[in-house]
PDB file of N, CA and C in Angstrom:
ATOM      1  N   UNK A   1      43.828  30.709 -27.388  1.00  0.00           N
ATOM      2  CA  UNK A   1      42.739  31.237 -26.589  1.00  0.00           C
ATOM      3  C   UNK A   1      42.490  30.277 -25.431  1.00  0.00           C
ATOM      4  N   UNK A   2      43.009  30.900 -24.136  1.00  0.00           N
ATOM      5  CA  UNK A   2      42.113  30.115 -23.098  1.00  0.00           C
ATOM      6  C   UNK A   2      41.169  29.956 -22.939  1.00  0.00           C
ATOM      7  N   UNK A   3      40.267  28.891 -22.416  1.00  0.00           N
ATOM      8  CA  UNK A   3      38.696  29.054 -21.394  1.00  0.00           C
ATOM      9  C   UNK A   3      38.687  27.799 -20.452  1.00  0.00           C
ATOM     10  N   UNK A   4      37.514  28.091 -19.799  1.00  0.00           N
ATOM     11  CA  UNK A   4      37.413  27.126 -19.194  1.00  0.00           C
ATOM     12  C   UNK A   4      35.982  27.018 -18.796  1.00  0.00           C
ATOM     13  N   UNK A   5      35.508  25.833 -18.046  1.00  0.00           N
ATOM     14  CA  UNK A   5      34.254  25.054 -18.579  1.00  0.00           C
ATOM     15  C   UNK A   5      34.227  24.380 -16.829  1.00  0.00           C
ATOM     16  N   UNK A   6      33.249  25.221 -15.851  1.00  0.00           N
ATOM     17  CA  UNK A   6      33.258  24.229 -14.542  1.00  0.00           C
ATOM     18  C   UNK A   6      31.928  23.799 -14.858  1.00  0.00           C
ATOM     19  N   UNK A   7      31.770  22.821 -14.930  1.00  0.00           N
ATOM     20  CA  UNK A   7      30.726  22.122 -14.571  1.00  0.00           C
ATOM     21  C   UNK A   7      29.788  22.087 -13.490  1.00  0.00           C
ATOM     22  N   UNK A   8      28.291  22.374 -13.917  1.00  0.00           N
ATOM     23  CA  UNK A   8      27.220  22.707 -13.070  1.00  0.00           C
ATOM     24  C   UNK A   8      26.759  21.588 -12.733  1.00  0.00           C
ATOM     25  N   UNK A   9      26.281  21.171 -11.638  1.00  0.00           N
ATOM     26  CA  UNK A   9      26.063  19.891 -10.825  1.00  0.00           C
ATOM     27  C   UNK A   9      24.488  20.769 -11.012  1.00  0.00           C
ATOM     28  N   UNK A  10      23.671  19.012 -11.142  1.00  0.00           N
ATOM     29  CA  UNK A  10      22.424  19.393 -11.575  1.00  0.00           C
ATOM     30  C   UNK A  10      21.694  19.352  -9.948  1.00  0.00           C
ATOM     31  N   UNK A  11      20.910  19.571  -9.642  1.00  0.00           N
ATOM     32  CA  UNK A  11      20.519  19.638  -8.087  1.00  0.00           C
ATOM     33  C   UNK A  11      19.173  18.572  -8.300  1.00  0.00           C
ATOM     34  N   UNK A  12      18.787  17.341  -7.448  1.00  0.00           N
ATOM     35  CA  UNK A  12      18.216  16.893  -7.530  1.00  0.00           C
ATOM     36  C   UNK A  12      17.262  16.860  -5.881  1.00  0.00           C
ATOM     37  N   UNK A  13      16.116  16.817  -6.174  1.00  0.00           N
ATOM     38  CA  UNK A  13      15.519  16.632  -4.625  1.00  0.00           C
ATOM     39  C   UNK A  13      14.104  15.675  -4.545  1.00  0.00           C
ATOM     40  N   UNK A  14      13.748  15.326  -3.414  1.00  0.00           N
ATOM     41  CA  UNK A  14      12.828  14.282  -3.118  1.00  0.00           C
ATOM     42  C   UNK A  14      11.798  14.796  -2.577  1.00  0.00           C
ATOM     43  N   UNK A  15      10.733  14.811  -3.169  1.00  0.00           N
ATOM     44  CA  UNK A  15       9.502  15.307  -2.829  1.00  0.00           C
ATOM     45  C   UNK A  15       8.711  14.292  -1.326  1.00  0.00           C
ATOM     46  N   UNK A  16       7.966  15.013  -0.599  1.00  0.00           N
ATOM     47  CA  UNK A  16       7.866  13.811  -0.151  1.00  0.00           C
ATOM     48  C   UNK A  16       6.848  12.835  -0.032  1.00  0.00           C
ATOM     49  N   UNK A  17       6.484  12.543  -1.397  1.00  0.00           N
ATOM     50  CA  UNK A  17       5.587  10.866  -1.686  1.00  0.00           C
ATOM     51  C   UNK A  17       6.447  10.707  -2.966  1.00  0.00           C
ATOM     52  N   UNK A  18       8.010  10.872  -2.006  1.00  0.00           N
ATOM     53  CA  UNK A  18       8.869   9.982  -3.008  1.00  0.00           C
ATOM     54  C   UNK A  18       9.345  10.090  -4.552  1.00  0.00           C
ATOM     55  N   UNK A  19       8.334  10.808  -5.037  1.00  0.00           N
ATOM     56  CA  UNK A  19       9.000  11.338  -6.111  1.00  0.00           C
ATOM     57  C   UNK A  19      10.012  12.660  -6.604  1.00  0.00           C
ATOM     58  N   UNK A  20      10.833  11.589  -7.403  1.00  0.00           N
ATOM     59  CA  UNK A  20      12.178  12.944  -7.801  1.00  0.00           C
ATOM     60  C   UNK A  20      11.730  14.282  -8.812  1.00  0.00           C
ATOM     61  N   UNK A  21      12.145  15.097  -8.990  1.00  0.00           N
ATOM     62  CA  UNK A  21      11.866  16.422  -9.580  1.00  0.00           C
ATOM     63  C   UNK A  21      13.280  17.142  -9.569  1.00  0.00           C
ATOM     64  N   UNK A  22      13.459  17.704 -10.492  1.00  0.00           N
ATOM     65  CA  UNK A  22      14.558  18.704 -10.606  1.00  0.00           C
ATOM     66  C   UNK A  22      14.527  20.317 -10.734  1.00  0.00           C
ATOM     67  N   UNK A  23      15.640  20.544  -9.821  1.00  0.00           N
ATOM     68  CA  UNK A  23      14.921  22.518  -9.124  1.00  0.00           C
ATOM     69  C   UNK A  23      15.088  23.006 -10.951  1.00  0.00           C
ATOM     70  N   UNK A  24      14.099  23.878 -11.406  1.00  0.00           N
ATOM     71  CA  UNK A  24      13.960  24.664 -12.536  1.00  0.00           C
ATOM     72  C   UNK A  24      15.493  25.780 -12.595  1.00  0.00           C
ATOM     73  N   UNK A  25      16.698  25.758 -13.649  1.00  0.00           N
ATOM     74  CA  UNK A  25      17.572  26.807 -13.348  1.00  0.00           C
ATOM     75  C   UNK A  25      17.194  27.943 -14.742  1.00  0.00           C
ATOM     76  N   UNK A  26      17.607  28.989 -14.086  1.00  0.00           N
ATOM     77  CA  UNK A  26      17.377  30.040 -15.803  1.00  0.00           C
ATOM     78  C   UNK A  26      18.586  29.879 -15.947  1.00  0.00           C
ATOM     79  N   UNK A  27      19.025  30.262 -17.316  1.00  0.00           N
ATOM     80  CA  UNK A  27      20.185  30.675 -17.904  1.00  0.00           C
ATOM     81  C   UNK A  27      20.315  31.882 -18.452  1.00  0.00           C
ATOM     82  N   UNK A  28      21.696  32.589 -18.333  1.00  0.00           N
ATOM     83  CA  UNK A  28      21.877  33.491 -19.185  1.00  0.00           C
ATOM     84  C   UNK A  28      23.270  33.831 -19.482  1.00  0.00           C
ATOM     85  N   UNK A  29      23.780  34.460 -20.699  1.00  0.00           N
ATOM     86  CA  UNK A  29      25.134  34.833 -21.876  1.00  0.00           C
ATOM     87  C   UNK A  29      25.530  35.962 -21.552  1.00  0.00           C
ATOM     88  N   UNK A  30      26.097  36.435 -20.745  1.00  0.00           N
ATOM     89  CA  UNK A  30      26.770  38.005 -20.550  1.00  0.00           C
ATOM     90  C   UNK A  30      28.327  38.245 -21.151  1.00  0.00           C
ATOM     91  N   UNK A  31      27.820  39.161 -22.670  1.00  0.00           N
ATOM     92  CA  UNK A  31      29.211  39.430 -22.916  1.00  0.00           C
ATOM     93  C   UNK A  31      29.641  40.963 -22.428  1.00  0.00           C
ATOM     94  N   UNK A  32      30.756  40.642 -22.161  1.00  0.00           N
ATOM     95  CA  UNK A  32      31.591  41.368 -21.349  1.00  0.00           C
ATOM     96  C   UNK A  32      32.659  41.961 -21.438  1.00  0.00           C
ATOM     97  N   UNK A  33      32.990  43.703 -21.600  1.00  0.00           N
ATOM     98  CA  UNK A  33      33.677  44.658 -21.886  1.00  0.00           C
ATOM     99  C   UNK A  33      34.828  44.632 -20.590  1.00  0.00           C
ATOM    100  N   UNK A  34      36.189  44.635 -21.060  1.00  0.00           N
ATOM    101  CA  UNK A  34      37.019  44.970 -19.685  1.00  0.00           C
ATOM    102  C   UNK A  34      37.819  46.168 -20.043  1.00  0.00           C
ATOM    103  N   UNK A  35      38.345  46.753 -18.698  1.00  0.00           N
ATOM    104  CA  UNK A  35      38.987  47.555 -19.033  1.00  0.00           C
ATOM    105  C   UNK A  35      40.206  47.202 -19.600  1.00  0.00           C
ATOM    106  N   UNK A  36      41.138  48.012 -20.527  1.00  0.00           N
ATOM    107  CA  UNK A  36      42.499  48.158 -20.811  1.00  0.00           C
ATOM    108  C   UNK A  36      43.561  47.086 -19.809  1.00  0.00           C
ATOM    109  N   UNK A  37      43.719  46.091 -20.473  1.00  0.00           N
ATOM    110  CA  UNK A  37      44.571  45.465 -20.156  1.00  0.00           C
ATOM    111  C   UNK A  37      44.212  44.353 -18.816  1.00  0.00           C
ATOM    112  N   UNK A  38      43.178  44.721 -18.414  1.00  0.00           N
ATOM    113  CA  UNK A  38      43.004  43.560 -17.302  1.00  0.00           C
ATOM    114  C   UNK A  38      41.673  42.343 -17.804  1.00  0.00           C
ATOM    115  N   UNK A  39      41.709  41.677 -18.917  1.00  0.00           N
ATOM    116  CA  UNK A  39      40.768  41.037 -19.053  1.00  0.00           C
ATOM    117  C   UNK A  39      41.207  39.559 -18.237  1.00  0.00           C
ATOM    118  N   UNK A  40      42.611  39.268 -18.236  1.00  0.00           N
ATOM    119  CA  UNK A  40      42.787  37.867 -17.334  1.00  0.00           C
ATOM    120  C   UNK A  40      42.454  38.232 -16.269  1.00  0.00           C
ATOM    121  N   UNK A  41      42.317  39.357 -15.269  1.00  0.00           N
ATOM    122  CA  UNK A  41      41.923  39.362 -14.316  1.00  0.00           C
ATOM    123  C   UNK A  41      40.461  39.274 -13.824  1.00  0.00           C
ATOM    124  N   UNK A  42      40.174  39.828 -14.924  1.00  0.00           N
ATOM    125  CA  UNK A  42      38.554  39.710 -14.637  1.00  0.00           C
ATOM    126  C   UNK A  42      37.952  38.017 -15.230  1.00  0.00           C
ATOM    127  N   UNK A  43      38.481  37.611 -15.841  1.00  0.00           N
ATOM    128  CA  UNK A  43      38.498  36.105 -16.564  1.00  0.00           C
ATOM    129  C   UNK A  43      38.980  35.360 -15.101  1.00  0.00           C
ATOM    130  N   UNK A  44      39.887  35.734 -14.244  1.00  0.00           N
ATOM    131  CA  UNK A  44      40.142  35.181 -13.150  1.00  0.00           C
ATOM    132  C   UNK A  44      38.858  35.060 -12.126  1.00  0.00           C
ATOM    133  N   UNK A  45      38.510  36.555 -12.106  1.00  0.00           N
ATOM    134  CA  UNK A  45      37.482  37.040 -10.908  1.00  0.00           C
ATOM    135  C   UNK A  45      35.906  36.184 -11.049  1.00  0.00           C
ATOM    136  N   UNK A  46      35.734  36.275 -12.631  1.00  0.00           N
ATOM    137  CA  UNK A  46      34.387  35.243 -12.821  1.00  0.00           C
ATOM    138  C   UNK A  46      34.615  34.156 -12.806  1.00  0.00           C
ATOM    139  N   UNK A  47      35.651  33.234 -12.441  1.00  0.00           N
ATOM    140  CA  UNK A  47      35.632  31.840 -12.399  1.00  0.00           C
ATOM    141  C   UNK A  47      35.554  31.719 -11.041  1.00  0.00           C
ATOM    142  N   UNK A  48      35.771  32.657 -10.022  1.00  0.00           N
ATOM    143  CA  UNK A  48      35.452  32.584  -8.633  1.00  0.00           C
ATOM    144  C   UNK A  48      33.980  32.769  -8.271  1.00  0.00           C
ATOM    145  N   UNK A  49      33.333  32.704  -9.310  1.00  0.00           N
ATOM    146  CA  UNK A  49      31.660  32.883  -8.698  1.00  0.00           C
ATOM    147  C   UNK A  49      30.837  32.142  -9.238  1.00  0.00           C
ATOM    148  N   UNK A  50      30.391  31.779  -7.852  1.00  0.00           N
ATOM    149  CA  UNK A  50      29.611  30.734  -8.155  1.00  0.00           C
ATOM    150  C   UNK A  50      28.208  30.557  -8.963  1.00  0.00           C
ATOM    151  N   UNK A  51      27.662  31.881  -9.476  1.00  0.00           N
ATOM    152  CA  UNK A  51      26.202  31.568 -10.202  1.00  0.00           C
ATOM    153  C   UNK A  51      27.684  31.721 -11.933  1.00  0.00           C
ATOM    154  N   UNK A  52      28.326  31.625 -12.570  1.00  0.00           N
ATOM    155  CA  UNK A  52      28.964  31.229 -13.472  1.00  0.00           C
ATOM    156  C   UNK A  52      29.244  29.589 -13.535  1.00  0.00           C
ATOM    157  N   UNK A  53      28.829  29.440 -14.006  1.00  0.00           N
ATOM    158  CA  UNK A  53      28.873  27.921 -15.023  1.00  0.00           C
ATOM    159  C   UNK A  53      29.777  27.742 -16.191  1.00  0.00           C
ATOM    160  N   UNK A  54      30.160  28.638 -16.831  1.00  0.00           N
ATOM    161  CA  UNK A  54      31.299  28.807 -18.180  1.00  0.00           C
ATOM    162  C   UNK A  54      31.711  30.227 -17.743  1.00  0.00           C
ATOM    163  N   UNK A  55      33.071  30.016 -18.937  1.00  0.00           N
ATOM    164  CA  UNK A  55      33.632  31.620 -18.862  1.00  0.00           C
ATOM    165  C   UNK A  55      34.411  31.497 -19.860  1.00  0.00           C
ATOM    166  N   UNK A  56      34.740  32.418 -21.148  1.00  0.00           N
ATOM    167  CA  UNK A  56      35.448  32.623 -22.188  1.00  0.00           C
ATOM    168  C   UNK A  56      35.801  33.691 -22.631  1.00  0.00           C
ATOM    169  N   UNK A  57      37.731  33.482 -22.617  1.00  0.00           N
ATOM    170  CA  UNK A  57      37.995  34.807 -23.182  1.00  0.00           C
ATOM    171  C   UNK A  57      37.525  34.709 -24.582  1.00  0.00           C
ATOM    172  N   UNK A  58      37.408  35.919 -25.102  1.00  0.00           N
ATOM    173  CA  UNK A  58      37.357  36.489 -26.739  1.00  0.00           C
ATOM    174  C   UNK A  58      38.130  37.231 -27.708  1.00  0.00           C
ATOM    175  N   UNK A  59      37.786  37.208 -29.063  1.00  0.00           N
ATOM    176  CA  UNK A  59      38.240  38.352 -29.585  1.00  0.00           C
ATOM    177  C   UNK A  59      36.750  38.991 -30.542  1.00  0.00           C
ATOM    178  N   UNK A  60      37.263  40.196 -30.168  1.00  0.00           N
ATOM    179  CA  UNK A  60      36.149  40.841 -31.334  1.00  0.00           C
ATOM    180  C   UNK A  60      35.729  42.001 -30.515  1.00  0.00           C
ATOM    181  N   UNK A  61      34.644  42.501 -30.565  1.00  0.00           N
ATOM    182  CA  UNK A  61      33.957  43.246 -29.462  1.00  0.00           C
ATOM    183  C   UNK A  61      33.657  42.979 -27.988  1.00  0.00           C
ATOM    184  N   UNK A  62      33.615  41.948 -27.934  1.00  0.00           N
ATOM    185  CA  UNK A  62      33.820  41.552 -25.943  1.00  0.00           C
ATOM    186  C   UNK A  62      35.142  40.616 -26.117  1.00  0.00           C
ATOM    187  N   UNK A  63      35.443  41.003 -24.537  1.00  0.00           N
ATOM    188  CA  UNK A  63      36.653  40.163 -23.848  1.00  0.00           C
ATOM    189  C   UNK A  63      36.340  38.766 -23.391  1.00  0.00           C
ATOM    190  N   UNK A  64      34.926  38.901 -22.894  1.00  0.00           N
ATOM    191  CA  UNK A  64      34.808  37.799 -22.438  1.00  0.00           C
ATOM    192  C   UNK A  64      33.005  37.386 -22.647  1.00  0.00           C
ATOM    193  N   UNK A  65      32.942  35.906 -22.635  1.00  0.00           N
ATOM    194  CA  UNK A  65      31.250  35.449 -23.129  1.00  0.00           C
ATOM    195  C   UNK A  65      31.418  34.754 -21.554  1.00  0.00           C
ATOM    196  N   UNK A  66      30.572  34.976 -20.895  1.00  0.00           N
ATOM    197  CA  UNK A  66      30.443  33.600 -19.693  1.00  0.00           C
ATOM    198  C   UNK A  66      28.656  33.452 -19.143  1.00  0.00           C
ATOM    199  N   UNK A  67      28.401  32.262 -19.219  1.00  0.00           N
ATOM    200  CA  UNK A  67      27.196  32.151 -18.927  1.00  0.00           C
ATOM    201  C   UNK A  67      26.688  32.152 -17.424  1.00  0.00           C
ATOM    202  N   UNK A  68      25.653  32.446 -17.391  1.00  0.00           N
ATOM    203  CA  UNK A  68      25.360  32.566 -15.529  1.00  0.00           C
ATOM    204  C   UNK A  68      23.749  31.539 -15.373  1.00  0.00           C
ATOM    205  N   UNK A  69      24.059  31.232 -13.964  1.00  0.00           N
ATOM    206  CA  UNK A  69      23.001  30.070 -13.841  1.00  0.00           C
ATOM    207  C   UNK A  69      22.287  30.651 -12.484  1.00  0.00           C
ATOM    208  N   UNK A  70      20.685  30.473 -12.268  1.00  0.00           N
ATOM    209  CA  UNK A  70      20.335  31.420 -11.010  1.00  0.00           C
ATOM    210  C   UNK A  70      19.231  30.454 -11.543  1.00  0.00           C
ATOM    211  N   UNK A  71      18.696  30.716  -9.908  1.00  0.00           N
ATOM    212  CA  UNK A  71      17.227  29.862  -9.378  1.00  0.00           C
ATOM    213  C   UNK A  71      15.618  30.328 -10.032  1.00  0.00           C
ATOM    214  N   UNK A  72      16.069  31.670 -10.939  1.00  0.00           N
ATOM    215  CA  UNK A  72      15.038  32.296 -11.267  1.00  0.00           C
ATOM    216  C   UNK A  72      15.450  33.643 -12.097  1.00  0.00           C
ATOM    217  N   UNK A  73      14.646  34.047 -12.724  1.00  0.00           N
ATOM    218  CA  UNK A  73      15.207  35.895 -13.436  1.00  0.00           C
ATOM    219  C   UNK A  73      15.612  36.636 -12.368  1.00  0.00           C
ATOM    220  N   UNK A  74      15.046  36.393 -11.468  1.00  0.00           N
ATOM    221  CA  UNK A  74      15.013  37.535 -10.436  1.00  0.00           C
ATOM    222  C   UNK A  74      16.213  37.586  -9.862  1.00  0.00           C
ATOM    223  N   UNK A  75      16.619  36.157  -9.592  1.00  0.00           N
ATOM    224  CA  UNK A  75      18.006  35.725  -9.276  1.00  0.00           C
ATOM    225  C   UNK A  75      19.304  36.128  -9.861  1.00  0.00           C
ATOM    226  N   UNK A  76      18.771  36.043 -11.175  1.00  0.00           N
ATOM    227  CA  UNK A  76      19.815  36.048 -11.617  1.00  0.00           C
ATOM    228  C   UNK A  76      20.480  38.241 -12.366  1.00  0.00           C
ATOM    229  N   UNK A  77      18.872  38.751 -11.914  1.00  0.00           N
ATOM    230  CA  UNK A  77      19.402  39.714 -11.690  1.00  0.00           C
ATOM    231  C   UNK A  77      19.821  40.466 -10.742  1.00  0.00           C
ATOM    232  N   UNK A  78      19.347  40.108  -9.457  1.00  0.00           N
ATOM    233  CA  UNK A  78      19.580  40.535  -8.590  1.00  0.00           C
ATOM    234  C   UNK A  78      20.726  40.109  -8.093  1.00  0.00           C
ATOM    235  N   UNK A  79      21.380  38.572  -7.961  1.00  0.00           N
ATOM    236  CA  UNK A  79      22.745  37.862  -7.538  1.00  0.00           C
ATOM    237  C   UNK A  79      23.600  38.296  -8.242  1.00  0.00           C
ATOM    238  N   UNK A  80      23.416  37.448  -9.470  1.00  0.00           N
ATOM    239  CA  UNK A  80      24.118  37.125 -10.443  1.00  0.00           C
ATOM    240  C   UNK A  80      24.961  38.315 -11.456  1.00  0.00           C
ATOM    241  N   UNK A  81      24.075  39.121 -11.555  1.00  0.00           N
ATOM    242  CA  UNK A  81      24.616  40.393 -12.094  1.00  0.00           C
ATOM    243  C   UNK A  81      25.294  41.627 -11.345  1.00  0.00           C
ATOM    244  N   UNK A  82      24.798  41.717 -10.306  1.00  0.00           N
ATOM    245  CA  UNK A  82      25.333  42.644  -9.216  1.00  0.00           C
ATOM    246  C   UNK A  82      26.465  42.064  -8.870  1.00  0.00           C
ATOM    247  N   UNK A  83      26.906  41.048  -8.862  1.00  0.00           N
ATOM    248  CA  UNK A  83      28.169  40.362  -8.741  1.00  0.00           C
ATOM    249  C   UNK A  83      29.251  40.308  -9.641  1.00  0.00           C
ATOM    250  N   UNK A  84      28.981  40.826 -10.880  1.00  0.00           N
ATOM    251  CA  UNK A  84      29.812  40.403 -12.100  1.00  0.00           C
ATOM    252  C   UNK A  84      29.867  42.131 -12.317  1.00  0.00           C
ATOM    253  N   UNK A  85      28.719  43.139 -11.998  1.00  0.00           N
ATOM    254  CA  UNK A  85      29.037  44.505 -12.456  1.00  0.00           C
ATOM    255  C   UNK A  85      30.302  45.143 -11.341  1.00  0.00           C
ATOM    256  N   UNK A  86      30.039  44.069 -10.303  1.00  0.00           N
ATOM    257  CA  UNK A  86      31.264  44.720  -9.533  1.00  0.00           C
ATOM    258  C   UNK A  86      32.668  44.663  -9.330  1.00  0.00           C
ATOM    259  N   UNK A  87      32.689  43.676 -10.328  1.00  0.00           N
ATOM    260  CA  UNK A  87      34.133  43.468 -10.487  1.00  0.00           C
ATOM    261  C   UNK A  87      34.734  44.572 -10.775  1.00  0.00           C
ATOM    262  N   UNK A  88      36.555  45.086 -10.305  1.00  0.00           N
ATOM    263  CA  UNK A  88      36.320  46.351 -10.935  1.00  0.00           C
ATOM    264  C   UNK A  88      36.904  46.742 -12.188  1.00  0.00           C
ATOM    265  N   UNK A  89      37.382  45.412 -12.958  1.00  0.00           N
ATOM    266  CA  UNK A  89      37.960  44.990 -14.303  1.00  0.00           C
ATOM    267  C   UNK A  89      37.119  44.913 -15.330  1.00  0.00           C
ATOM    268  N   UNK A  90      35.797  44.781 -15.146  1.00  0.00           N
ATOM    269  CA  UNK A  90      34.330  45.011 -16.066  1.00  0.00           C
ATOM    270  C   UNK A  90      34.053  46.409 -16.038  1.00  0.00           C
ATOM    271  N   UNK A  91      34.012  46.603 -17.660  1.00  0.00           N
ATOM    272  CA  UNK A  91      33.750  48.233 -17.859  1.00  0.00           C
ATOM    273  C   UNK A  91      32.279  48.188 -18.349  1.00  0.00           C
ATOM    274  N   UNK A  92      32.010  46.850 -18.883  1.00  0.00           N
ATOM    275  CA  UNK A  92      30.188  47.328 -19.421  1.00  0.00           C
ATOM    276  C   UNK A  92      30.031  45.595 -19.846  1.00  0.00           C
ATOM    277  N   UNK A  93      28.786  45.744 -19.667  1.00  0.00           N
ATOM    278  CA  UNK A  93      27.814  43.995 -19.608  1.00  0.00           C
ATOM    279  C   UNK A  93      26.739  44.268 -20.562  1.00  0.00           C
ATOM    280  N   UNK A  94      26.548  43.200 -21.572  1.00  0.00           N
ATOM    281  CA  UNK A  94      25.418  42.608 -22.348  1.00  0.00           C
ATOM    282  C   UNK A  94      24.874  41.702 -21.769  1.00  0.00           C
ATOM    283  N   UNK A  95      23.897  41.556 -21.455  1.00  0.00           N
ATOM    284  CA  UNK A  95      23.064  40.124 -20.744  1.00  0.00           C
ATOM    285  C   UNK A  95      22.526  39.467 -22.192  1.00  0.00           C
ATOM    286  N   UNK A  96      21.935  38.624 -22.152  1.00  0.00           N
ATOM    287  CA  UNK A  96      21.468  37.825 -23.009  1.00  0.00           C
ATOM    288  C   UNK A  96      20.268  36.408 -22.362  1.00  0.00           C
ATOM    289  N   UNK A  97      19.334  36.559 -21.689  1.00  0.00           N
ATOM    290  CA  UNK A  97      18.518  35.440 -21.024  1.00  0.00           C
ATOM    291  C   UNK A  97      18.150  34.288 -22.114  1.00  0.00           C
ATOM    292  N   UNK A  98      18.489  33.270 -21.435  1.00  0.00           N
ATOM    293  CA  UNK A  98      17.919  31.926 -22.253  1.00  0.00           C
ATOM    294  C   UNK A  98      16.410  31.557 -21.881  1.00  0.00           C
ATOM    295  N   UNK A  99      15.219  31.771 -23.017  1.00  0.00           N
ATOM    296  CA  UNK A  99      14.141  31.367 -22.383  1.00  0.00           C
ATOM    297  C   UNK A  99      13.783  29.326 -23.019  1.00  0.00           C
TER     298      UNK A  99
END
């Protein structure tokens, strides 16, 4: 079983009376249905986007588990998901939000 694992760079910023704070990220688990025979491709297509942080092929009922990282829910439905439903190797998405 392949996967692979890019690493999310944490974003740090400077307020200004100097103190550090770190931007708030949501998380969320989208497992993921492909069509017939193209799951490396779509395993290809989500490692090209950037609100993905992980990506794993599977076996069982999804092809693939990959987690998504966004500035907010809103983000991450509005970016993050509209981006991954359009692949055209994804036949159907489970979300899963980390609270």
């Amino acid at each position: 079983m392949e996967n692979v694992f890019a690493e999310t760079a944490q974003i740090n910023a400077v307020s200004s009376d100097s103190e550090s704070f770190e931007r708030p990220t949501r998380k969320a688990f989208v497992f993921i249905t492909t069509e017939p025979d193209s799951c490396k491709t779509a395993f290809e297509d989500l490692k090209q986007l950037d609100c993905v942080s992980e990506v794993y092929l599977s076996h069982g009922v999804y092809d693939i588990v990959a987690k998504v990282t966004g500035e907010s829910l809103e983000h991450l439905r509005e970016s993050a998901l509209r981006k991954i439903k359009s692949i055209d190797s994804i036949k159907s998405v489970l979300t899963l939000t980390v609270i």
